[in-house]
PDB file of N, CA and C in Angstrom:
ATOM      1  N   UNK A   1      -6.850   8.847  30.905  1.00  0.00           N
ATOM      2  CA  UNK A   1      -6.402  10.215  31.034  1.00  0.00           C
ATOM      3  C   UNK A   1      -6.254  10.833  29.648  1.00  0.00           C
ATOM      4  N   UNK A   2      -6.793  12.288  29.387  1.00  0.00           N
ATOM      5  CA  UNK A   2      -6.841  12.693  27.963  1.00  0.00           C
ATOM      6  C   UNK A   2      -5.604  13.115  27.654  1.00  0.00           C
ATOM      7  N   UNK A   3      -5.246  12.945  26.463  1.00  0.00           N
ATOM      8  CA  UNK A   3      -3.632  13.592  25.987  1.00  0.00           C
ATOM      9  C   UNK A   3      -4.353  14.730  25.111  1.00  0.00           C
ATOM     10  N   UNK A   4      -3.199  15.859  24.572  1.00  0.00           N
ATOM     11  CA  UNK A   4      -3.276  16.467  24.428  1.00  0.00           C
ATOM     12  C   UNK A   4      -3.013  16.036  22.414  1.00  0.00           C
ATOM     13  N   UNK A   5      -4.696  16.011  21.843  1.00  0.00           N
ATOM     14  CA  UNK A   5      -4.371  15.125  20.399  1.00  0.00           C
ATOM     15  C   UNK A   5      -4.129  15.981  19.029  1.00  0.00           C
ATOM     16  N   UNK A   6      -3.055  16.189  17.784  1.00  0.00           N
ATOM     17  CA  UNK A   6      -2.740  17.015  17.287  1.00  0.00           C
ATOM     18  C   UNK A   6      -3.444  16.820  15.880  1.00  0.00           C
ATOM     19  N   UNK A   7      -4.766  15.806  15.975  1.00  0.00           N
ATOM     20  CA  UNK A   7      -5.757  15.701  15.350  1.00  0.00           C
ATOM     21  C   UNK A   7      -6.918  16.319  15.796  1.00  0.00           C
ATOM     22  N   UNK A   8      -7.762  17.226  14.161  1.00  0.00           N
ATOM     23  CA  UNK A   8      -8.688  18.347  14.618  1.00  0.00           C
ATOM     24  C   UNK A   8      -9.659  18.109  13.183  1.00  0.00           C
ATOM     25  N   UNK A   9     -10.937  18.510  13.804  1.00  0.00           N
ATOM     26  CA  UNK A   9     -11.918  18.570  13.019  1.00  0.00           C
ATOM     27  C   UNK A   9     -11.877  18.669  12.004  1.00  0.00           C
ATOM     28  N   UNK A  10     -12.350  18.205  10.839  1.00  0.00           N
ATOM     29  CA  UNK A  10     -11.809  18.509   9.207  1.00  0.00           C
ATOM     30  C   UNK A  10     -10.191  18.250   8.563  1.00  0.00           C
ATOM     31  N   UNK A  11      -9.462  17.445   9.120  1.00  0.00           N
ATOM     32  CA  UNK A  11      -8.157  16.847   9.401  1.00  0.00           C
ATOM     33  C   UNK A  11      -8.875  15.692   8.179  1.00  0.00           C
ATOM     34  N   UNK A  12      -7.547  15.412   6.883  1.00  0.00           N
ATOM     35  CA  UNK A  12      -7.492  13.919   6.191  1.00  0.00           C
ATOM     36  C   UNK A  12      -6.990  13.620   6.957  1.00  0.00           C
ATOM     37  N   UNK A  13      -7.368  11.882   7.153  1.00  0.00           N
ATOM     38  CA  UNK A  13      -6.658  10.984   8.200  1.00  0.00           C
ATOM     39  C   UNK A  13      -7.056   9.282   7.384  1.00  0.00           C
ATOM     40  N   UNK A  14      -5.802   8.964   7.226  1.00  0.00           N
ATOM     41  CA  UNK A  14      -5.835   7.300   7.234  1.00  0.00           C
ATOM     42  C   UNK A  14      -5.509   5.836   8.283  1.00  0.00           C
ATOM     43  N   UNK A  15      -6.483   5.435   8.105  1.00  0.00           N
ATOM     44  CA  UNK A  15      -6.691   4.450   9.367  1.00  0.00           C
ATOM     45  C   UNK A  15      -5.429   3.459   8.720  1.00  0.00           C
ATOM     46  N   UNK A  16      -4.657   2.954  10.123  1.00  0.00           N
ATOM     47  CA  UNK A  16      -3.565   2.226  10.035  1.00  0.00           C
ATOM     48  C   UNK A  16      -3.799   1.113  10.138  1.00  0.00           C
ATOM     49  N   UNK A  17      -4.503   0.446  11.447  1.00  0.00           N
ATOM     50  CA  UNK A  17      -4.798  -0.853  11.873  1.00  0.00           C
ATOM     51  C   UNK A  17      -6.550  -1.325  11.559  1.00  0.00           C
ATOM     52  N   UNK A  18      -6.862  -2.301  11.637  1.00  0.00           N
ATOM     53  CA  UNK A  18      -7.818  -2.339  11.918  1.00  0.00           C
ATOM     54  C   UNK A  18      -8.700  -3.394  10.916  1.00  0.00           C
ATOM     55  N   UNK A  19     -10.121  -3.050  11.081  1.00  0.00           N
ATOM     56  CA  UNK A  19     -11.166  -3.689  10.026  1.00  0.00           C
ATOM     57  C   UNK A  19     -10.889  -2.748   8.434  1.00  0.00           C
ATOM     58  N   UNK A  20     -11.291  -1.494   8.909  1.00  0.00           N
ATOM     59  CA  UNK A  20     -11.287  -0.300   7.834  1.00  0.00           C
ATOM     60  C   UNK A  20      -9.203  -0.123   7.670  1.00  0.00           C
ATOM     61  N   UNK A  21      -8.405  -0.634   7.738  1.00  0.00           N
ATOM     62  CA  UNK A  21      -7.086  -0.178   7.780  1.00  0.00           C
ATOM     63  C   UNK A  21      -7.184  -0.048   6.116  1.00  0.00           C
ATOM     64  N   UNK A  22      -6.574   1.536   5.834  1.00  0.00           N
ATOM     65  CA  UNK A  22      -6.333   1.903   4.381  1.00  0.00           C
ATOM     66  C   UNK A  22      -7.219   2.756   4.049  1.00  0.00           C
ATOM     67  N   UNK A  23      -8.361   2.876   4.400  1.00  0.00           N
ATOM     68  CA  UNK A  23      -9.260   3.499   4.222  1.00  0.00           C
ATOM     69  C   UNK A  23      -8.914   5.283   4.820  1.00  0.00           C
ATOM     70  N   UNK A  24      -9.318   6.113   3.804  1.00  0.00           N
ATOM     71  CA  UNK A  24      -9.167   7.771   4.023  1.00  0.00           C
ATOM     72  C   UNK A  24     -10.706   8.265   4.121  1.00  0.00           C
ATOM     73  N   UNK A  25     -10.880   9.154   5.202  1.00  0.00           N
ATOM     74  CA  UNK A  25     -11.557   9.659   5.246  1.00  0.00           C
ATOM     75  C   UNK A  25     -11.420  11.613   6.405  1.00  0.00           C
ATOM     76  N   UNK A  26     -12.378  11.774   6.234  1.00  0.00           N
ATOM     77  CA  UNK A  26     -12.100  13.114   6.927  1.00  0.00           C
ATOM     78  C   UNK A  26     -12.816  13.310   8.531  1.00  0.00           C
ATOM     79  N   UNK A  27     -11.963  13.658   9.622  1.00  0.00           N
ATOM     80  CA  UNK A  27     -12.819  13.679  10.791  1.00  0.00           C
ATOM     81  C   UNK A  27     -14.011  14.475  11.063  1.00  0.00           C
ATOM     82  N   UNK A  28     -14.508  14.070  11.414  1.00  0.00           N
ATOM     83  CA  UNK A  28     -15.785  14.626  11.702  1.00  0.00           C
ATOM     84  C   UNK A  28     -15.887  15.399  13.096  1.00  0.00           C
ATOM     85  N   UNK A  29     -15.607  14.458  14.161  1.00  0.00           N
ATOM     86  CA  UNK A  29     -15.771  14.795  15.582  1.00  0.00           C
ATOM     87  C   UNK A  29     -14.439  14.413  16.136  1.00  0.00           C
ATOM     88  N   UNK A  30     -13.874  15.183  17.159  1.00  0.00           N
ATOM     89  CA  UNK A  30     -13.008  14.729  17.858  1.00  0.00           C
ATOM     90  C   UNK A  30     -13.265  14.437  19.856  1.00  0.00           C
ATOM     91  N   UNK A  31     -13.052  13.223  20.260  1.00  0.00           N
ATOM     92  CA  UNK A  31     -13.188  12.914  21.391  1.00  0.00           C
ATOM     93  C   UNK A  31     -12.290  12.968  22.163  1.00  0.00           C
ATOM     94  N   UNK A  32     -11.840  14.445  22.915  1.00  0.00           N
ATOM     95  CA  UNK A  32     -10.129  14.177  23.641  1.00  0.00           C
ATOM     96  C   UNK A  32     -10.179  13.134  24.646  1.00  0.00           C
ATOM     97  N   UNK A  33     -11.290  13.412  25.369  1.00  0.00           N
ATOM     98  CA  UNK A  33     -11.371  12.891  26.912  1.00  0.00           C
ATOM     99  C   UNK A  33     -11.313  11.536  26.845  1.00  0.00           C
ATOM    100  N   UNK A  34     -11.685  10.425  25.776  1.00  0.00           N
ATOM    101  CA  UNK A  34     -11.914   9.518  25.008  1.00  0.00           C
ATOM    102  C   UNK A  34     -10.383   9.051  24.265  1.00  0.00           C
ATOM    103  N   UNK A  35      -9.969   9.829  23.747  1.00  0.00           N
ATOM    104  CA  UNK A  35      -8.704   9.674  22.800  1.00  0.00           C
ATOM    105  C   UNK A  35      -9.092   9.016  22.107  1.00  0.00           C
ATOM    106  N   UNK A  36     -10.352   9.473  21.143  1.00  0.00           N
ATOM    107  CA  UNK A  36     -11.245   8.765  20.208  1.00  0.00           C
ATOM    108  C   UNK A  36     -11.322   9.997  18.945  1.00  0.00           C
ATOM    109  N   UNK A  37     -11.658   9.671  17.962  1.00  0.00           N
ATOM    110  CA  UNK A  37     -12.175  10.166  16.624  1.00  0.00           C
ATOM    111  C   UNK A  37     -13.109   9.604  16.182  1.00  0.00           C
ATOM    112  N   UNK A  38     -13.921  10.633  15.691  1.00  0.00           N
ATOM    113  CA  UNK A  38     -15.261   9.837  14.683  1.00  0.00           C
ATOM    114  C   UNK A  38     -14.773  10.771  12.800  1.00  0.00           C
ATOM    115  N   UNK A  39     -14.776   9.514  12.044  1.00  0.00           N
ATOM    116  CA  UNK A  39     -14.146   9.903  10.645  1.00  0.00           C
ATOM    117  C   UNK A  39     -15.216   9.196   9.489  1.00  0.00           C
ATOM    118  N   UNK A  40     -15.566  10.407   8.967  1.00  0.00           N
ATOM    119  CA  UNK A  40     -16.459   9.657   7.735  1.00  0.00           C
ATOM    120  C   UNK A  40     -16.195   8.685   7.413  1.00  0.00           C
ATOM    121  N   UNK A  41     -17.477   7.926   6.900  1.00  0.00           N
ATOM    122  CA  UNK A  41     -17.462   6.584   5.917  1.00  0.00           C
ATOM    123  C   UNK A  41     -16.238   5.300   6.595  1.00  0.00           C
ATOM    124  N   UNK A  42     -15.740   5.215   7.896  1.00  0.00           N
ATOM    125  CA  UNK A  42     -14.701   4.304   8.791  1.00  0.00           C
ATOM    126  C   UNK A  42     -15.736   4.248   9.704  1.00  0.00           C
ATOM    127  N   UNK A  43     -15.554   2.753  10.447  1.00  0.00           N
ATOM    128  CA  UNK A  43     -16.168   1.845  11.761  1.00  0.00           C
ATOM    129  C   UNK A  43     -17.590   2.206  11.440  1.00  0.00           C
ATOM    130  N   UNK A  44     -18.229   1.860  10.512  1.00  0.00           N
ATOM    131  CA  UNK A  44     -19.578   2.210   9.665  1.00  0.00           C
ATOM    132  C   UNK A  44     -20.330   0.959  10.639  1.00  0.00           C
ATOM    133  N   UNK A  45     -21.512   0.973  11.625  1.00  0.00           N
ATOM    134  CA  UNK A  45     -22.229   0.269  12.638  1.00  0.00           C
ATOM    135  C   UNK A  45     -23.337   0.325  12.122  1.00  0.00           C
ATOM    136  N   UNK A  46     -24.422  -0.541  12.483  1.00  0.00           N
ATOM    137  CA  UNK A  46     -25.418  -0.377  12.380  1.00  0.00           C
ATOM    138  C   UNK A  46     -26.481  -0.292  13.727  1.00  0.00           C
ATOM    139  N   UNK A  47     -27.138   0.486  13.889  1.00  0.00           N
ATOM    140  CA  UNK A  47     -27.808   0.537  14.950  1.00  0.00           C
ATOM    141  C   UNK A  47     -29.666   0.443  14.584  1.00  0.00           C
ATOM    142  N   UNK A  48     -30.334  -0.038  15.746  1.00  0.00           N
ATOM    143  CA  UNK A  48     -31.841  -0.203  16.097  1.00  0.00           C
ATOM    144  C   UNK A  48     -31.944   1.273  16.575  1.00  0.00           C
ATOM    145  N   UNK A  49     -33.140   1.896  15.603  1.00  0.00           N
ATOM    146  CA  UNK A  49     -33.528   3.093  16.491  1.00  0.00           C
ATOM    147  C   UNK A  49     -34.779   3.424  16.356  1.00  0.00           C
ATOM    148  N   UNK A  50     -34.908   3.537  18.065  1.00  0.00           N
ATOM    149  CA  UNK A  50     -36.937   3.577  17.842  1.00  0.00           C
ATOM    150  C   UNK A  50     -37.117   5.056  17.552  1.00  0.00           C
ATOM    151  N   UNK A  51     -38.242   5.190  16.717  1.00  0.00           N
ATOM    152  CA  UNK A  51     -39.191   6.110  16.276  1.00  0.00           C
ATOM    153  C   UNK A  51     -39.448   7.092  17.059  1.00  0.00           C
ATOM    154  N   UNK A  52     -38.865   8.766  16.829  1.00  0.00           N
ATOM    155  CA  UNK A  52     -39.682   9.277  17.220  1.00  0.00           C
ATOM    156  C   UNK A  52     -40.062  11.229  16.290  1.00  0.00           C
ATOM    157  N   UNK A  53     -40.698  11.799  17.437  1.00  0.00           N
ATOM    158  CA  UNK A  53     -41.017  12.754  16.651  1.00  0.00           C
ATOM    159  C   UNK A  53     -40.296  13.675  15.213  1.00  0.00           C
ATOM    160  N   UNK A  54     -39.273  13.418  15.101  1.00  0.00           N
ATOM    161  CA  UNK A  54     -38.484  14.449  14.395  1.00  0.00           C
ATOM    162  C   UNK A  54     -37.690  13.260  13.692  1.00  0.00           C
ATOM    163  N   UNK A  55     -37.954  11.853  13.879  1.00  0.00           N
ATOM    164  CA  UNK A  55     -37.350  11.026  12.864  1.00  0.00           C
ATOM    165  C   UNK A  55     -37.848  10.055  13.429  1.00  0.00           C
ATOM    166  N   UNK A  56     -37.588   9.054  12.144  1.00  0.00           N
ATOM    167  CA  UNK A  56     -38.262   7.491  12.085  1.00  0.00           C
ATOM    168  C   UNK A  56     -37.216   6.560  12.132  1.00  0.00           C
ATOM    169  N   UNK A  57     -37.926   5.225  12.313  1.00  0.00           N
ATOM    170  CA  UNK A  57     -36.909   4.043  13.190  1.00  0.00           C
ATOM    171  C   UNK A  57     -36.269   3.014  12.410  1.00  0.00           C
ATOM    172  N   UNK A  58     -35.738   2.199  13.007  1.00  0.00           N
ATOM    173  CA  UNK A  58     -35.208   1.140  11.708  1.00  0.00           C
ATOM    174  C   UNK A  58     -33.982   1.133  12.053  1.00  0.00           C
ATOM    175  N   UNK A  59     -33.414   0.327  11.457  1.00  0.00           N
ATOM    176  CA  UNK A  59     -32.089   0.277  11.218  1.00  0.00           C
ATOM    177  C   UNK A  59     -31.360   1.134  10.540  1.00  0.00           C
ATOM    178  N   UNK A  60     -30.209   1.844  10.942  1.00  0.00           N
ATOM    179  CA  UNK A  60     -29.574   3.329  10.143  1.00  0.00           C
ATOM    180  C   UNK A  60     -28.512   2.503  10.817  1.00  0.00           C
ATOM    181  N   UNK A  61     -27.291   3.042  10.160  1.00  0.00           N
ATOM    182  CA  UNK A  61     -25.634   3.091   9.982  1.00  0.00           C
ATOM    183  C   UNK A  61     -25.129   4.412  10.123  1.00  0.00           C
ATOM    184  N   UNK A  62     -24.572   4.051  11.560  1.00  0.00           N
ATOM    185  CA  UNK A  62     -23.552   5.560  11.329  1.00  0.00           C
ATOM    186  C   UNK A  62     -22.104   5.338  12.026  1.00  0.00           C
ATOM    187  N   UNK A  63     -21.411   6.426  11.801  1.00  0.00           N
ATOM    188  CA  UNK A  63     -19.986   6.000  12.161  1.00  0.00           C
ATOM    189  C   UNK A  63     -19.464   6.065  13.650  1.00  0.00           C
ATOM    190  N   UNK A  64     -18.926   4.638  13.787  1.00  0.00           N
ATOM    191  CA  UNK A  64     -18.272   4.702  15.563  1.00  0.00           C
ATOM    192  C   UNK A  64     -17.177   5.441  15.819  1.00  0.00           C
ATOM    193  N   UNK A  65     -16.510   5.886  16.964  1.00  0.00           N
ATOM    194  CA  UNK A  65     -15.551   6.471  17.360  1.00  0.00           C
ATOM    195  C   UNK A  65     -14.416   5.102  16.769  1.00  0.00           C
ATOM    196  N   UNK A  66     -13.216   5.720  16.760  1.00  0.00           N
ATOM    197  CA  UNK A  66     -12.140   4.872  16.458  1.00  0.00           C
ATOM    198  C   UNK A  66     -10.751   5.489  17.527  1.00  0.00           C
ATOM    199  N   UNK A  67      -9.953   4.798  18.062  1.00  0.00           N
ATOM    200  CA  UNK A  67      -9.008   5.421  18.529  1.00  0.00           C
ATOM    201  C   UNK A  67      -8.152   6.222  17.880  1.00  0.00           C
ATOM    202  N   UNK A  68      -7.748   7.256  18.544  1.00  0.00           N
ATOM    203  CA  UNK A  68      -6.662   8.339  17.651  1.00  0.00           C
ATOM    204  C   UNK A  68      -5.080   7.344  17.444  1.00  0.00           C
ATOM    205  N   UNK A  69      -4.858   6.430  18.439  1.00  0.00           N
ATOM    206  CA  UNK A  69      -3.641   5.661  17.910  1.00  0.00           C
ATOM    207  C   UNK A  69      -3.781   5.143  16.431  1.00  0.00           C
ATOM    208  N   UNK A  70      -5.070   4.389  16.066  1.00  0.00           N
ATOM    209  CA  UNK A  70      -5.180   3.962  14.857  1.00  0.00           C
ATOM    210  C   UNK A  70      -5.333   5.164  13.282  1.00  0.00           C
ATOM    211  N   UNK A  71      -5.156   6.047  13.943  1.00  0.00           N
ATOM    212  CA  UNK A  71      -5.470   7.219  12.399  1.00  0.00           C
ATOM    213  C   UNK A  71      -4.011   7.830  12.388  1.00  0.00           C
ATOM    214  N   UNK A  72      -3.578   7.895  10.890  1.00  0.00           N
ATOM    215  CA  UNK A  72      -2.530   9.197  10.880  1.00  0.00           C
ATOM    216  C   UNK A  72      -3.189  10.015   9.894  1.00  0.00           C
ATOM    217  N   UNK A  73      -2.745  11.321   9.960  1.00  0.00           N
ATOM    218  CA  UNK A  73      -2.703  12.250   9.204  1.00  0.00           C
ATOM    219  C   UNK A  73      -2.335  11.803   7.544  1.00  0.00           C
ATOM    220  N   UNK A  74      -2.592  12.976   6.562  1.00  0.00           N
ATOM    221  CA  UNK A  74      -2.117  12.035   5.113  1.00  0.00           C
ATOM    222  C   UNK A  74      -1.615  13.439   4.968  1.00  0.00           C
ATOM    223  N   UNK A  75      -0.564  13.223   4.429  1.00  0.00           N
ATOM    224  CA  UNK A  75       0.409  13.955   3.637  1.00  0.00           C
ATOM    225  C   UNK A  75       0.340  14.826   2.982  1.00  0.00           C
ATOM    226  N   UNK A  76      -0.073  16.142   2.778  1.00  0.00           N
ATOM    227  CA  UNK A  76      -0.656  17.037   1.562  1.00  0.00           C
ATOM    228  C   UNK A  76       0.140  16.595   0.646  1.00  0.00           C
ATOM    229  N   UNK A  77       1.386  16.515   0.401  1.00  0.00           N
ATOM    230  CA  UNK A  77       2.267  16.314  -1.167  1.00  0.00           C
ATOM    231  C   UNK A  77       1.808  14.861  -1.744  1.00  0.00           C
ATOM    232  N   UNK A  78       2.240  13.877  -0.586  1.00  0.00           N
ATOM    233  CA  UNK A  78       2.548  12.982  -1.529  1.00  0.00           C
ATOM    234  C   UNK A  78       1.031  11.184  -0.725  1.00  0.00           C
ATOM    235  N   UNK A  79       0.009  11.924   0.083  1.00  0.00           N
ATOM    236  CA  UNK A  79      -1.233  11.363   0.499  1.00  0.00           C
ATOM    237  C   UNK A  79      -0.920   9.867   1.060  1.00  0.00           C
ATOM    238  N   UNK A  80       0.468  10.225   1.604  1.00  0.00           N
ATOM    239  CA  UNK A  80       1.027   8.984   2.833  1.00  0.00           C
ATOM    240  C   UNK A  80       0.406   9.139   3.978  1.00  0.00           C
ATOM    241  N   UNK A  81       0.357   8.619   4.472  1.00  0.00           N
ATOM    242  CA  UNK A  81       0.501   8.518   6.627  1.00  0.00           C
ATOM    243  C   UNK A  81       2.003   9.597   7.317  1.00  0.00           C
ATOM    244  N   UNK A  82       1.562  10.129   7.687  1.00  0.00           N
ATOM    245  CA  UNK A  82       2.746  11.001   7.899  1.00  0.00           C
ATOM    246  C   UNK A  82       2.635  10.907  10.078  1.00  0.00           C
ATOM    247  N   UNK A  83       3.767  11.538  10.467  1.00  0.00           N
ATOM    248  CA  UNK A  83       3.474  12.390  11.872  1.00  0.00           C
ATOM    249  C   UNK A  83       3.228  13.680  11.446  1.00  0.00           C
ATOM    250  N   UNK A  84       2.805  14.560  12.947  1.00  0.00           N
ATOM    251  CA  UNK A  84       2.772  15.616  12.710  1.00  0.00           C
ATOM    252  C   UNK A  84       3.873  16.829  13.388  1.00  0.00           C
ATOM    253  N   UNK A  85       4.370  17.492  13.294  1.00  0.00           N
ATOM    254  CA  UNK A  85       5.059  18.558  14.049  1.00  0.00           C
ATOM    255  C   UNK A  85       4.750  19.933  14.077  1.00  0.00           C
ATOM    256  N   UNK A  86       5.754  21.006  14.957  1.00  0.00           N
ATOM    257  CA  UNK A  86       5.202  22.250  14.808  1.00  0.00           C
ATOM    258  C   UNK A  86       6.447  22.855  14.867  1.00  0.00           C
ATOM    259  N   UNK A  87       5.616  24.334  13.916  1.00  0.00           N
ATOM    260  CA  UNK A  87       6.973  25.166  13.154  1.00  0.00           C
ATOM    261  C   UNK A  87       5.944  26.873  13.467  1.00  0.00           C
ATOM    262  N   UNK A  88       6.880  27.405  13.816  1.00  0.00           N
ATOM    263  CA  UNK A  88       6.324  28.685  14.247  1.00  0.00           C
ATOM    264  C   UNK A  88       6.647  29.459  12.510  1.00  0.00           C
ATOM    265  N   UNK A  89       5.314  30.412  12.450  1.00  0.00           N
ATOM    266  CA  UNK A  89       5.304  30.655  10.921  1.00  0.00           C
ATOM    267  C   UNK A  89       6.125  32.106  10.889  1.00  0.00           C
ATOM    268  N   UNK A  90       5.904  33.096   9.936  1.00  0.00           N
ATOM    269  CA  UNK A  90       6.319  34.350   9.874  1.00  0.00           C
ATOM    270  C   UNK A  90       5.710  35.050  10.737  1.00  0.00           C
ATOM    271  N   UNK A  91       4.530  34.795  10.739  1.00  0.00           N
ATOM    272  CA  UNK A  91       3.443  35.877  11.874  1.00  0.00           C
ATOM    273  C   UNK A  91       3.728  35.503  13.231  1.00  0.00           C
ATOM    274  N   UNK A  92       4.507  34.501  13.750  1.00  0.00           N
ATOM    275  CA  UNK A  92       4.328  34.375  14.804  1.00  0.00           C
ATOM    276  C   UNK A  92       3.384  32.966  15.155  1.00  0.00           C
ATOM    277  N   UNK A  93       2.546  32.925  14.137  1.00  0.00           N
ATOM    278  CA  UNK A  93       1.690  31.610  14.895  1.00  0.00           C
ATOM    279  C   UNK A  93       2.163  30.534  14.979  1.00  0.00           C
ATOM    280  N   UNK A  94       1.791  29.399  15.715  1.00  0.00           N
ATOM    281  CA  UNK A  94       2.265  27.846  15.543  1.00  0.00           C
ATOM    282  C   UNK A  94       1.354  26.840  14.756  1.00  0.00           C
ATOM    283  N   UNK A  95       2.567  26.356  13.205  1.00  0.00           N
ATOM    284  CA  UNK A  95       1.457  25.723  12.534  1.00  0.00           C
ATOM    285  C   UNK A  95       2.124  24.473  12.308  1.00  0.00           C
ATOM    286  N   UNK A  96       0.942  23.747  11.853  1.00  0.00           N
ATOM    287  CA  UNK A  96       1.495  21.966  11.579  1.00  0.00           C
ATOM    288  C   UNK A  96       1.639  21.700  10.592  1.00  0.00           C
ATOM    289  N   UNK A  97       2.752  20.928  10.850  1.00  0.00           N
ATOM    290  CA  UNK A  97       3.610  20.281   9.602  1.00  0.00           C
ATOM    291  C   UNK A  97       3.720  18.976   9.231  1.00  0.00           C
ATOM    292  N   UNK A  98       3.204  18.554   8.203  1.00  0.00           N
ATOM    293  CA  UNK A  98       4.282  17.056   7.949  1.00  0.00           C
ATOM    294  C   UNK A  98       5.279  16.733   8.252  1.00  0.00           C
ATOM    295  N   UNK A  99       5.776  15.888   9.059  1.00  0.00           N
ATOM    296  CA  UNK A  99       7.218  15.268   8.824  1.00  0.00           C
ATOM    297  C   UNK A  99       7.778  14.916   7.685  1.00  0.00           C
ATOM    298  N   UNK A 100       6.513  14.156   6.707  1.00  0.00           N
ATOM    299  CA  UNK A 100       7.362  13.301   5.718  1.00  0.00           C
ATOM    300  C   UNK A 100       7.607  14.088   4.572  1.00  0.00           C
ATOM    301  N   UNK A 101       7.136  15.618   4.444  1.00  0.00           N
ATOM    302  CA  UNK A 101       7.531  16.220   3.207  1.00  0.00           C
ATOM    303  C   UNK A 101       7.806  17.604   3.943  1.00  0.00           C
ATOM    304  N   UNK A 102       7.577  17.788   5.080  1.00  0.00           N
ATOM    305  CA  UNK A 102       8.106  19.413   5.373  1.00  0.00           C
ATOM    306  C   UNK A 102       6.748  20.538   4.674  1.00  0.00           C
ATOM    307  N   UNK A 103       5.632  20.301   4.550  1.00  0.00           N
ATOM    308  CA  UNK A 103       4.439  20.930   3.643  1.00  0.00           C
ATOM    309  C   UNK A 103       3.571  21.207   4.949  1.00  0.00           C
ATOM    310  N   UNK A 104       3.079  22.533   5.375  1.00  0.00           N
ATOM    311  CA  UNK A 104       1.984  22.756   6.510  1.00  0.00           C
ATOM    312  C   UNK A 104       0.789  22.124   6.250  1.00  0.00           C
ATOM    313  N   UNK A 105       0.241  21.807   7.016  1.00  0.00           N
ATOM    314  CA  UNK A 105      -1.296  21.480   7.500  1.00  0.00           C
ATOM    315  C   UNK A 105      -2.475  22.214   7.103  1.00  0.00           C
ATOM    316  N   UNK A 106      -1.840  23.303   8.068  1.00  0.00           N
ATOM    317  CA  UNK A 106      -2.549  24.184   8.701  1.00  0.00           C
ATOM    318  C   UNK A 106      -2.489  25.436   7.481  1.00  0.00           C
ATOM    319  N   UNK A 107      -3.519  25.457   6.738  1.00  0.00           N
ATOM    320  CA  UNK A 107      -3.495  26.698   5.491  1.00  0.00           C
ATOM    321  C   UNK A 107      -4.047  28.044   6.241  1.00  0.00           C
TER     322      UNK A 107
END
């Protein structure tokens, strides 16, 4: 069942657990229905791909989905693992915040 994930496209995010754990990179794709992320240069695969018109075959590497449990957000101040929260701004909108320094997300 998809949750509702407060990770978004172009989001820094550091992987917590894992093969890649420590590793920063930036999301690329987000999978709600999945409760998956795909994040540059993390869960780097290699795949067989046959040949065809508009590209050629071989072996290429590209990046797997990773679960959203395993990524946090990084910190604008201080480039920790943070949570995220929400703070309604001057205008009215709702923007995201760090927990661990109180610094928005969302520019």
């Amino acid at each position: 069942m998809p949750i509702k994930l407060k990770i978004k496209k172009k989001d820094q995010v550091i992987v917590t657990t894992g093969r890649d754990k420590g590793k920063i990179g930036e999301v690329i794709q987000v999978l709600p229905k999945e409760n998956r992320v795909i994040v540059r240069g993390v869960n780097v695969v290699k795949r067989h791909q046959r040949p065809s018109p508009r590209s050629e075959g071989g072996i290429i590497e590209k990046e797997a989905s990773i679960h959203v449990s395993n990524v946090a957000h990084i910190d604008p101040k201080d480039r920790m693992a943070t949570r995220i929260g929400y703070r309604t701004g001057e205008d009215g909108r709702k923007i995201r915040i760090a927990r661990r320094s109180g610094e928005p997300i969302d520019l």
